[in-house]
N, C-alpha and C. Protein backbone atom coordinates (compact mmCIF):
# COMPACT_ATOMS: atom_id res chain seq x y z
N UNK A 1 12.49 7.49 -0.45
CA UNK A 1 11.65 6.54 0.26
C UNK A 1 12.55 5.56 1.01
N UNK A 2 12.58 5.56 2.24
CA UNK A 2 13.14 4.35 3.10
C UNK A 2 12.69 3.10 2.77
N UNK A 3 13.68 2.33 2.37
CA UNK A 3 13.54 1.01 1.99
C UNK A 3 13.84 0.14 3.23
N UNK A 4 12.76 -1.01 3.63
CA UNK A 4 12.91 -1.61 5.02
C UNK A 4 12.34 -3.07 4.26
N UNK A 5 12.77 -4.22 5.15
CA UNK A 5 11.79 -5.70 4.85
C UNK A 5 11.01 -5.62 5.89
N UNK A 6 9.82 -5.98 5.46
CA UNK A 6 8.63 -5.89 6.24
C UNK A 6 7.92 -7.70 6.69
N UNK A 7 8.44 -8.94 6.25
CA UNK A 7 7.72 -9.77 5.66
C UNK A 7 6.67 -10.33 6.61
N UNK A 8 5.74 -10.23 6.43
CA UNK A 8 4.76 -11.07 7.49
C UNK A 8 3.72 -9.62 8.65
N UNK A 9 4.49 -8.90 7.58
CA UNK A 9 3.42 -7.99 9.08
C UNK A 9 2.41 -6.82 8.12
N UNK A 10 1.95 -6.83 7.06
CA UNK A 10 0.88 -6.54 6.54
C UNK A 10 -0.13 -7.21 7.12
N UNK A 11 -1.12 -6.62 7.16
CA UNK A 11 -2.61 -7.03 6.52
C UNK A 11 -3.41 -7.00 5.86
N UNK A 12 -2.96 -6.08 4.48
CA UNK A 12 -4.05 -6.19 3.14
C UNK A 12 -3.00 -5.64 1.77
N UNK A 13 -2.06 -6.74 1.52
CA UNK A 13 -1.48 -6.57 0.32
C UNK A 13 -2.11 -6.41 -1.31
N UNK A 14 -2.01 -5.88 -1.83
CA UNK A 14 -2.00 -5.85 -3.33
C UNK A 14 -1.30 -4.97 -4.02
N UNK A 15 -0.69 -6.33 -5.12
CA UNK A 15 -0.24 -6.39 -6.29
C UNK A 15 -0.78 -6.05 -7.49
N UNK A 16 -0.36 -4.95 -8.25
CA UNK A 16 -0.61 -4.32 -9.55
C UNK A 16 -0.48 -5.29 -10.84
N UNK A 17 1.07 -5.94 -10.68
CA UNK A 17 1.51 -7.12 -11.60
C UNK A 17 2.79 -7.76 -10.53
N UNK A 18 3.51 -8.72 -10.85
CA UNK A 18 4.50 -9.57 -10.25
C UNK A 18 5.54 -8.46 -9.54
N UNK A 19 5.72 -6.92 -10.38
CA UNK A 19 6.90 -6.26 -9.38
C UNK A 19 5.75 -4.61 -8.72
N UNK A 20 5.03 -4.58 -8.90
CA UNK A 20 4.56 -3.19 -7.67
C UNK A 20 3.15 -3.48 -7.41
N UNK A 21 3.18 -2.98 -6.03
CA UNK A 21 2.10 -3.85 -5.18
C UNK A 21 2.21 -2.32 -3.56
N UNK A 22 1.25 -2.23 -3.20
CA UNK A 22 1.41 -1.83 -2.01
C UNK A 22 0.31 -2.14 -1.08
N UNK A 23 0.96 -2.32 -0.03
CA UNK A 23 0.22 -2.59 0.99
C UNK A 23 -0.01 -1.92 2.67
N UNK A 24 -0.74 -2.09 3.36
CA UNK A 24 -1.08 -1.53 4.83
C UNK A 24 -0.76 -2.77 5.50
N UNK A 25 0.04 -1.66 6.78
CA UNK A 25 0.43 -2.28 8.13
C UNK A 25 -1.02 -2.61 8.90
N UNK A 26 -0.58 -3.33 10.49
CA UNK A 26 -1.83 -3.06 11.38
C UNK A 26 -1.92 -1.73 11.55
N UNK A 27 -1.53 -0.85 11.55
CA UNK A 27 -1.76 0.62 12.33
C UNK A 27 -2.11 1.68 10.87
N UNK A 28 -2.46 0.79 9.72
CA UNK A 28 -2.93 1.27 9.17
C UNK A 28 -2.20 2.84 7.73
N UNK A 29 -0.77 2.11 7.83
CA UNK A 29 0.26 3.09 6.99
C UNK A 29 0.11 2.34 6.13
N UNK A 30 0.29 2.87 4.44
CA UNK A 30 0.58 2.22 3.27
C UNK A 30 2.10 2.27 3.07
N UNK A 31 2.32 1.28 2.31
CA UNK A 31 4.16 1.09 1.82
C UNK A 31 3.78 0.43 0.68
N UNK A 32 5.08 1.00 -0.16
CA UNK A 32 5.00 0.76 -1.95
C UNK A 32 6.19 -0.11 -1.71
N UNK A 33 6.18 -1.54 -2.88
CA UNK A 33 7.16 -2.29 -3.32
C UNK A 33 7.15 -2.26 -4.89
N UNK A 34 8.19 -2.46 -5.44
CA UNK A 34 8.37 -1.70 -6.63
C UNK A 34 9.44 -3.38 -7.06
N UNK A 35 9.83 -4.04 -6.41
CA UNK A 35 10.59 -5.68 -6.53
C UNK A 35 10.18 -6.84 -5.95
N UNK A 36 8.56 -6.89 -6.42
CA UNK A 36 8.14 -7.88 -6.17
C UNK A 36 7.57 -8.13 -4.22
N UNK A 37 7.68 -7.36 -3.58
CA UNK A 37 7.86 -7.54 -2.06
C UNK A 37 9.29 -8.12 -1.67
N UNK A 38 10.33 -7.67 -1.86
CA UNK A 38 11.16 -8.48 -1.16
C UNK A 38 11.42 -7.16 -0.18
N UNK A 39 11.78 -5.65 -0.47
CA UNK A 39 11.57 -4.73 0.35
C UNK A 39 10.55 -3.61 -0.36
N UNK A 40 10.41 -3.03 0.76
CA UNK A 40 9.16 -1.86 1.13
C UNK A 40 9.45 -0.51 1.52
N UNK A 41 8.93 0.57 1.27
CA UNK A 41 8.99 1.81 1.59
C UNK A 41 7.89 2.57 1.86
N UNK A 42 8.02 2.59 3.30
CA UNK A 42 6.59 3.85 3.39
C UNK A 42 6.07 4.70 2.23
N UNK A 43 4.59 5.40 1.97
CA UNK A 43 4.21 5.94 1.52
C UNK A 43 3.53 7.14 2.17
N UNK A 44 3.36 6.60 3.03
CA UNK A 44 2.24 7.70 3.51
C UNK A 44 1.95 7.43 5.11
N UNK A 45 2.07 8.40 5.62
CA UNK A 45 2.13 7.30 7.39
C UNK A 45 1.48 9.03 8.02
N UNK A 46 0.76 9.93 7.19
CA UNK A 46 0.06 10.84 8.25
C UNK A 46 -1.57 10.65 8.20
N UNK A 47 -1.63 10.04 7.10
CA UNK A 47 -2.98 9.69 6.84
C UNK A 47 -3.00 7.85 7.29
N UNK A 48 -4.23 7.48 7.90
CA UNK A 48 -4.19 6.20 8.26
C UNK A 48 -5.33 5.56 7.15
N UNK A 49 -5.11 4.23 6.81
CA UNK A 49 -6.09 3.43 6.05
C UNK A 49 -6.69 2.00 6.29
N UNK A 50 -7.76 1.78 5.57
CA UNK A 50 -8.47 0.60 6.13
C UNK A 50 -8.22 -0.44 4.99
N UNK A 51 -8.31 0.01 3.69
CA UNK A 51 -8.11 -1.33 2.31
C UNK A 51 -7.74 -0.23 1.39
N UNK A 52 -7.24 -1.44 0.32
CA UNK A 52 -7.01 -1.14 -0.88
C UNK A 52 -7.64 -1.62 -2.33
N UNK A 53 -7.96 -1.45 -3.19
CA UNK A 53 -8.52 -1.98 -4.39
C UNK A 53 -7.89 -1.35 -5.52
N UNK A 54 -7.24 -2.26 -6.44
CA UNK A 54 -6.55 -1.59 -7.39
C UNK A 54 -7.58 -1.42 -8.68
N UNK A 55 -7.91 -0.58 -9.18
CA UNK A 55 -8.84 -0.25 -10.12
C UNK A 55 -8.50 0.12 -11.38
N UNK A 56 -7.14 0.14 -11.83
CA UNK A 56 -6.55 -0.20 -12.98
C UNK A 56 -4.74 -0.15 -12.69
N UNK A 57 -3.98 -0.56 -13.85
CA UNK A 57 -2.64 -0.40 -14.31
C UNK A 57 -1.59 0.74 -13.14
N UNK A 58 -2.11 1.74 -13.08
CA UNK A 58 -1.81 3.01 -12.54
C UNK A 58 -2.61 3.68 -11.34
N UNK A 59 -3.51 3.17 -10.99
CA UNK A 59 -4.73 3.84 -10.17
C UNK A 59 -5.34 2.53 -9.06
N UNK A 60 -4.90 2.94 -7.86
CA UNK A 60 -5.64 1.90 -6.83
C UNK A 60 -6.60 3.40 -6.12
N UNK A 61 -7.42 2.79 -5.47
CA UNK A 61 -8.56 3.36 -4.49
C UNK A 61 -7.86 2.77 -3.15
N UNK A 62 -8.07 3.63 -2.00
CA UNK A 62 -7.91 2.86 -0.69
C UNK A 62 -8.80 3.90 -0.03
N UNK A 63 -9.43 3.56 1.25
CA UNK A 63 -10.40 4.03 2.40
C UNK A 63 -9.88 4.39 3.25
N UNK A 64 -9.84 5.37 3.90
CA UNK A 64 -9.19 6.21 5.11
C UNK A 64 -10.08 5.34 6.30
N UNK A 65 -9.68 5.52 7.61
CA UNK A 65 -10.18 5.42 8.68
C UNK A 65 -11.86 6.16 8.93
N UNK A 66 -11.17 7.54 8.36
CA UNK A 66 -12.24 8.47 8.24
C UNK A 66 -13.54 7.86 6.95
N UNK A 67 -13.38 6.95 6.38
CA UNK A 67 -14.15 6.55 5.68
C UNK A 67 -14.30 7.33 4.54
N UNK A 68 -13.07 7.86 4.19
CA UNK A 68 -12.98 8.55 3.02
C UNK A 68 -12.07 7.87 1.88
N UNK A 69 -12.70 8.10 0.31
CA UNK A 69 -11.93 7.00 -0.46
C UNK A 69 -10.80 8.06 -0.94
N UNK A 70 -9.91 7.69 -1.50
CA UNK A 70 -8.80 8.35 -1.69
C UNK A 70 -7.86 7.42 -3.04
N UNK A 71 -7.89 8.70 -4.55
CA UNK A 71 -7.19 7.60 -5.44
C UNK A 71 -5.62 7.60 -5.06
N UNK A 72 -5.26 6.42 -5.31
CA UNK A 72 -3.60 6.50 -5.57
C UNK A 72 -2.84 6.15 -6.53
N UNK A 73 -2.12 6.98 -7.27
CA UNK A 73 -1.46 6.85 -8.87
C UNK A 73 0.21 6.07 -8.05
N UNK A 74 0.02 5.22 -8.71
CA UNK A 74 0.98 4.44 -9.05
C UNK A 74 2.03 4.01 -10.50
C-alpha cells in the first residue's frame, strides 16, 4: 500500500479507535490509516464511494456511487 500525507483533503473520515480509520477523497477513493492519520494509503481507487459507517471493531459499510452498500473488513 502506498503510503502518502493527505491532510485536509478528505471529506468523510472515520475512525475505528485512536490508530485505524479510513476515509474518502472528493473523487470519491477510500484510503486506510493504520497511525492515527498522520499518513494514508489508498485502498481501493477502481470502485468510487459516497460514505462510510463503521458498524463494528472490524467491519465498516460504505455506499458506492452506484448506490450499492459494500462491507469492508478492517
Amino acid at each position: 500500500m502506498l503510503r502518502t500525507e493527505l491532510p485536509g483533503k478528505f471529506r468523510s473520515t472515520v475512525f475505528k479507535d485512536a490508530t485505524h480509520g479510513i476515509a474518502l477523497d472528493c473523487a470519491g477513493i477510500m484510503f486506510e490509516s493504520n497511525d492515527g492519520g498522520a499518513t494514508w494509503g489508498k485502498l481501493e481507487d477502481t470502485v468510487r464511494f459516497d460514505s462510510i459507517v463503521f458498524h463494528d471493531a472490524t467491519n465498516a459499510w460504505v455506499v458506492t456511487r452506484n448506490a450499492e452498500l459494500v462491507r469492508v473488513k478492517l
